[in-house]
C-alpha atoms as a PDB file:
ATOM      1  CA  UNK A   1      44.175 105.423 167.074  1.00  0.00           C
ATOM      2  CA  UNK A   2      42.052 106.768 170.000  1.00  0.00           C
ATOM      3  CA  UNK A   3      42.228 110.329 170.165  1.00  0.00           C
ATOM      4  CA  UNK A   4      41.149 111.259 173.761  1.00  0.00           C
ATOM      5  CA  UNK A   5      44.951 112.657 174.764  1.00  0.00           C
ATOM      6  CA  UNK A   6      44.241 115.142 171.828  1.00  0.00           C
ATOM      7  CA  UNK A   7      40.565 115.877 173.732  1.00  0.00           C
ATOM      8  CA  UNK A   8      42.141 116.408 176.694  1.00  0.00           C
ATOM      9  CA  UNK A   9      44.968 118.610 175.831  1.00  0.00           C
ATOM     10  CA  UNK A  10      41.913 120.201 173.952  1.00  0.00           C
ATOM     11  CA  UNK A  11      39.726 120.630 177.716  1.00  0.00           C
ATOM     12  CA  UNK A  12      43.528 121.798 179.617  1.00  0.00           C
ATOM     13  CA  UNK A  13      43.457 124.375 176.702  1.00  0.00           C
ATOM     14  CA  UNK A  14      46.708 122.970 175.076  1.00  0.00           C
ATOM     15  CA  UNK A  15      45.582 122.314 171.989  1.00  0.00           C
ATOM     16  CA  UNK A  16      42.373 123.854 169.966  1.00  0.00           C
ATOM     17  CA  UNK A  17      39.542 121.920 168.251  1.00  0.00           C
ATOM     18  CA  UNK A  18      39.684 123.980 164.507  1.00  0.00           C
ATOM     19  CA  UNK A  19      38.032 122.127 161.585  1.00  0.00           C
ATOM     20  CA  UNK A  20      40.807 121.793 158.531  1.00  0.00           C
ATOM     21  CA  UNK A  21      40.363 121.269 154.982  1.00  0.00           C
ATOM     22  CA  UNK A  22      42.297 118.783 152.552  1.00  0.00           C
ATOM     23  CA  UNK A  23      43.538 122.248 151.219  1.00  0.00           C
ATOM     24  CA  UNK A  24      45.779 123.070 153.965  1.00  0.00           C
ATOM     25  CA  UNK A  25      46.569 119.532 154.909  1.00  0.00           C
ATOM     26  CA  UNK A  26      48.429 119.050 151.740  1.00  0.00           C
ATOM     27  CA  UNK A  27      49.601 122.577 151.951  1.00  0.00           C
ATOM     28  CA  UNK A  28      51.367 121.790 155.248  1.00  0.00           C
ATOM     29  CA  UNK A  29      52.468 118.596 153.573  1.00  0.00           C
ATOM     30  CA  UNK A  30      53.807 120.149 150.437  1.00  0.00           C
ATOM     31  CA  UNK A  31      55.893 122.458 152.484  1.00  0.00           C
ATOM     32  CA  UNK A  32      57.309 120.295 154.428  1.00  0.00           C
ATOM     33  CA  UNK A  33      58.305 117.878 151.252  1.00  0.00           C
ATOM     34  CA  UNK A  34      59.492 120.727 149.551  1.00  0.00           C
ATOM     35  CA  UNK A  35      62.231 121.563 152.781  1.00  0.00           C
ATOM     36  CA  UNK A  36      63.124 118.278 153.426  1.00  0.00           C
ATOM     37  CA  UNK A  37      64.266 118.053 149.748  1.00  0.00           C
ATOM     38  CA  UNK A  38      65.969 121.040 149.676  1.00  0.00           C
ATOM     39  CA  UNK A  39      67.457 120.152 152.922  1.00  0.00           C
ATOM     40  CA  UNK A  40      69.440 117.271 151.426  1.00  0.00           C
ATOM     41  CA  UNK A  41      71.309 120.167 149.293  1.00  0.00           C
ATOM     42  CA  UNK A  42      75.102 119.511 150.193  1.00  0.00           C
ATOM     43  CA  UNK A  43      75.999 122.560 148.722  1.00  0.00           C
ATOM     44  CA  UNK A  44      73.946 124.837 150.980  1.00  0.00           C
ATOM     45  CA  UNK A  45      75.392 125.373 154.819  1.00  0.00           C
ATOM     46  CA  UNK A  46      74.904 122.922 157.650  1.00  0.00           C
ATOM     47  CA  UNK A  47      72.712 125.642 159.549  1.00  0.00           C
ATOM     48  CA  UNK A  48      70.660 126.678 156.354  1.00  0.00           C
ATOM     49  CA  UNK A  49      69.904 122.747 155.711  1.00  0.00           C
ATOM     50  CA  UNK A  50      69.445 122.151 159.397  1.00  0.00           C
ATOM     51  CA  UNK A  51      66.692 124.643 159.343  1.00  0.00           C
ATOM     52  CA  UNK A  52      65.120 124.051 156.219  1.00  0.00           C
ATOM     53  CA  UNK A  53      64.834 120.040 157.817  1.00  0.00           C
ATOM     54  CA  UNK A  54      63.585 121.080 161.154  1.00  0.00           C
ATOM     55  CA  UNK A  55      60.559 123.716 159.337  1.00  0.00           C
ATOM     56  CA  UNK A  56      59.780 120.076 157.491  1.00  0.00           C
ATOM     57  CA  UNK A  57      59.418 118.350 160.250  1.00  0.00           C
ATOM     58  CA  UNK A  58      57.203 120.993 162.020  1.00  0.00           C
ATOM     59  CA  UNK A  59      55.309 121.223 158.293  1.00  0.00           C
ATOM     60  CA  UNK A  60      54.628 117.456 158.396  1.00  0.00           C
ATOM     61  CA  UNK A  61      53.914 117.016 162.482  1.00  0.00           C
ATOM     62  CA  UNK A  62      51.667 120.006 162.149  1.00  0.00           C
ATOM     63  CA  UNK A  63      49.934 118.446 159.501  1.00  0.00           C
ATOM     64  CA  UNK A  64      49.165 115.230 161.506  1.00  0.00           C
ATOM     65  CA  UNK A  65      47.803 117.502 164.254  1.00  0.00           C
ATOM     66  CA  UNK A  66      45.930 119.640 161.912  1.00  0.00           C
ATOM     67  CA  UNK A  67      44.723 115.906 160.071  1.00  0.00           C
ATOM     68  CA  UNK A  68      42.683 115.395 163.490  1.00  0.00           C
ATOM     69  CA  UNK A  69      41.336 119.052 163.734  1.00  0.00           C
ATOM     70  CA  UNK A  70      43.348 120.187 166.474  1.00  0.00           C
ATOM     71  CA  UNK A  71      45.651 123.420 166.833  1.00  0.00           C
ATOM     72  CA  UNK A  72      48.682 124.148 168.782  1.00  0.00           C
ATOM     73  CA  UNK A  73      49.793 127.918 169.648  1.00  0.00           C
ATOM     74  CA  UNK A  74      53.192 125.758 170.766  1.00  0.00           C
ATOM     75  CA  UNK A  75      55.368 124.305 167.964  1.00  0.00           C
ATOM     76  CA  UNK A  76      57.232 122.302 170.922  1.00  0.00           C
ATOM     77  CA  UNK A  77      53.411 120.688 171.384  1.00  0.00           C
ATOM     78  CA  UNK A  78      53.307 119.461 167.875  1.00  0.00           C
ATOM     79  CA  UNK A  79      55.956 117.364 167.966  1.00  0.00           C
ATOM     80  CA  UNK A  80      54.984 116.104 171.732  1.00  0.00           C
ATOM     81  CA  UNK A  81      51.958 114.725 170.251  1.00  0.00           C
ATOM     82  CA  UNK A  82      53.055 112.581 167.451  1.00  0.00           C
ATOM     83  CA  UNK A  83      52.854 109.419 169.094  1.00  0.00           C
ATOM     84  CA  UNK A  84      48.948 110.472 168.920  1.00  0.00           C
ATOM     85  CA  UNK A  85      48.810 112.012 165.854  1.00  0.00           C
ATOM     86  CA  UNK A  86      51.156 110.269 163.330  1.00  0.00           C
ATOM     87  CA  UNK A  87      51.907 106.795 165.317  1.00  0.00           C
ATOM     88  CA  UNK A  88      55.149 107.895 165.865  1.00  0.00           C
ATOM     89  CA  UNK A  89      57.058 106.262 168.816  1.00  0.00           C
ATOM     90  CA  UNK A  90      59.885 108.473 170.795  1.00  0.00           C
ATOM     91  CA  UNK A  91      62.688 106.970 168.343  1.00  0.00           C
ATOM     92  CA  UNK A  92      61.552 109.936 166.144  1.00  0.00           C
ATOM     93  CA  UNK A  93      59.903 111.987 169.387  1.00  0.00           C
ATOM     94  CA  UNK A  94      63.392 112.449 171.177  1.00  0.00           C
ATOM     95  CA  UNK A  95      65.337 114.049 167.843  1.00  0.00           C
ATOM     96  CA  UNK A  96      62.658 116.522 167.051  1.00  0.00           C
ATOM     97  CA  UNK A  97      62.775 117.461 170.766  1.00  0.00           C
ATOM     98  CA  UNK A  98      66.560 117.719 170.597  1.00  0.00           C
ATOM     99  CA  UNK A  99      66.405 119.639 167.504  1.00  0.00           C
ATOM    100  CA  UNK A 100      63.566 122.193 169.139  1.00  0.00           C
ATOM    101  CA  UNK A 101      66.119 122.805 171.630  1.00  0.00           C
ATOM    102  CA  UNK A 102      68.915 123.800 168.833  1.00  0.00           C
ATOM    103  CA  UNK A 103      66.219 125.888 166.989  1.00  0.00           C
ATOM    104  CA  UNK A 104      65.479 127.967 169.927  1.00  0.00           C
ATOM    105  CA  UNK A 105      69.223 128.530 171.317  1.00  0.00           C
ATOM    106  CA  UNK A 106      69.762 129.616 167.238  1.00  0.00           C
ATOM    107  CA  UNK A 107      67.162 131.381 167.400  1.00  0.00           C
ATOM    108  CA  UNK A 108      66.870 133.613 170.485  1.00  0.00           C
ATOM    109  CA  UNK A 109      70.554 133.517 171.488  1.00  0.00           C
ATOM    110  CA  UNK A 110      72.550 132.916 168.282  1.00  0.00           C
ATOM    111  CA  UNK A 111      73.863 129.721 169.292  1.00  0.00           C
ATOM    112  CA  UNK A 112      73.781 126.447 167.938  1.00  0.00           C
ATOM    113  CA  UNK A 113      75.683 123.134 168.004  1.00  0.00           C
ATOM    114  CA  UNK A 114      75.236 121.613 164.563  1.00  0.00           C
ATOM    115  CA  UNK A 115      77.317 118.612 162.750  1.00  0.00           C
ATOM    116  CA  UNK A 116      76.508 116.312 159.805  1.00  0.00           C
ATOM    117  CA  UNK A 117      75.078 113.589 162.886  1.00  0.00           C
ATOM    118  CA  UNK A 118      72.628 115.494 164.077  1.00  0.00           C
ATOM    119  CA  UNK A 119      71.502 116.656 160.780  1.00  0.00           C
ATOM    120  CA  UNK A 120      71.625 113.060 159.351  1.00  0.00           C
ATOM    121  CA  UNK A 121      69.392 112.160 162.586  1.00  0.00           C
ATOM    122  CA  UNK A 122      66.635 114.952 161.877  1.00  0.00           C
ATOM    123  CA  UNK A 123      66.632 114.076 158.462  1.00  0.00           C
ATOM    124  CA  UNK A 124      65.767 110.628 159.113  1.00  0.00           C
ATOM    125  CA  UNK A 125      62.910 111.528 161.804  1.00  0.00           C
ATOM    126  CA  UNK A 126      61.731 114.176 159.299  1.00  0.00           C
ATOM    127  CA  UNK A 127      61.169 111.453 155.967  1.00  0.00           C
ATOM    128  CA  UNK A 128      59.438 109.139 158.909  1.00  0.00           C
ATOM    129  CA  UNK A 129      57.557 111.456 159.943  1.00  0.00           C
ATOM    130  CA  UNK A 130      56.896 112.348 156.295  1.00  0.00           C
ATOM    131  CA  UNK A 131      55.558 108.858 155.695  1.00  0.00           C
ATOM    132  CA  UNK A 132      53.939 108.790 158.636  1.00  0.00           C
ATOM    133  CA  UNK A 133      51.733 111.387 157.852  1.00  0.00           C
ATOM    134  CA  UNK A 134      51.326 110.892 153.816  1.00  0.00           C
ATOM    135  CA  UNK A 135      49.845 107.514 155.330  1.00  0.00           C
ATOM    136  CA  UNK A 136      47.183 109.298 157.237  1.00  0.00           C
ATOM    137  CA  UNK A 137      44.994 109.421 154.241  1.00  0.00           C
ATOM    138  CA  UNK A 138      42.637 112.274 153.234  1.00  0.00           C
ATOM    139  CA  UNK A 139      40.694 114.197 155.555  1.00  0.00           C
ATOM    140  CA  UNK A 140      37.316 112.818 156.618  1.00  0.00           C
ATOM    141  CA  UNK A 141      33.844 114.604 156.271  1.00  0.00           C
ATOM    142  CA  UNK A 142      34.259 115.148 160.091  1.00  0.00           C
ATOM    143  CA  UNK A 143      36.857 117.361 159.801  1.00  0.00           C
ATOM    144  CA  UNK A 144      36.528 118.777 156.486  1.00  0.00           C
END
């Protein structure tokens, strides 16, 4: 995977080249496995499992970013970059997105649409993007 997009966003001053260790990579990735799970708890509430998936998913995609030494001030821009960072195409790209929009109208205006489908659908982006990035490997002497 070439990773000039990542450079550039890096030169426009989206992103920021920050050398990560394997320590916080599978920090990140820990967290996020440790939501996701407890976000398949039917017993908690649709917005408390809703949230605990979409923190995964931003766990795991910040991961992949963090995997290729970059840093994002913008969660949005950690999901926008997962075709770069984790392979993933806008199957998964599109209900993160979706989902960011949810977060933030829960968030800032108290808000928020949420059933069992779009939970179901940000659970399954979440454990691909979980793979995803568990098949990224270990981080290389370059960024370690």
């Amino acid at each position: 995977m070439t990773l000039n997009e990542l450079e550039n966003l890096g030169r426009a001053g989206k992103l920021k080249r920050e050398d990560t260790t394997q320590a916080e990579f599978d920090g990140l990735v820990r967290s996020g496995r440790t939501r996701l799970r407890d976000a398949g708890d039917p017993h908690l509430a649709l917005e408390s499992r809703f949230d605990l998936a979409y923190n995964a998913s931003h766990a795991l995609a910040l991961a992949a970013l963090r995997r290729h030494g970059f840093r994002s001030e913008s969660r949005y821009l950690v999901f926008q970059v997962l075709p770069h960072t984790a392979g993933l195409g806008p199957q998964v790209w599109r209900v993160l997105d979706k989902c960011h929009g949810v977060r933030n109208l829960s968030e800032y205006e108290g808000y928020a649409e949420i059933d069992e489908r779009l939970l179901g659908d940000l659970m399954t982006a979440a454990q691909k993007l979980e793979a995803a990035v568990c098949a990224l490997g270990p981080i290389g002497p370059a960024t370690e």
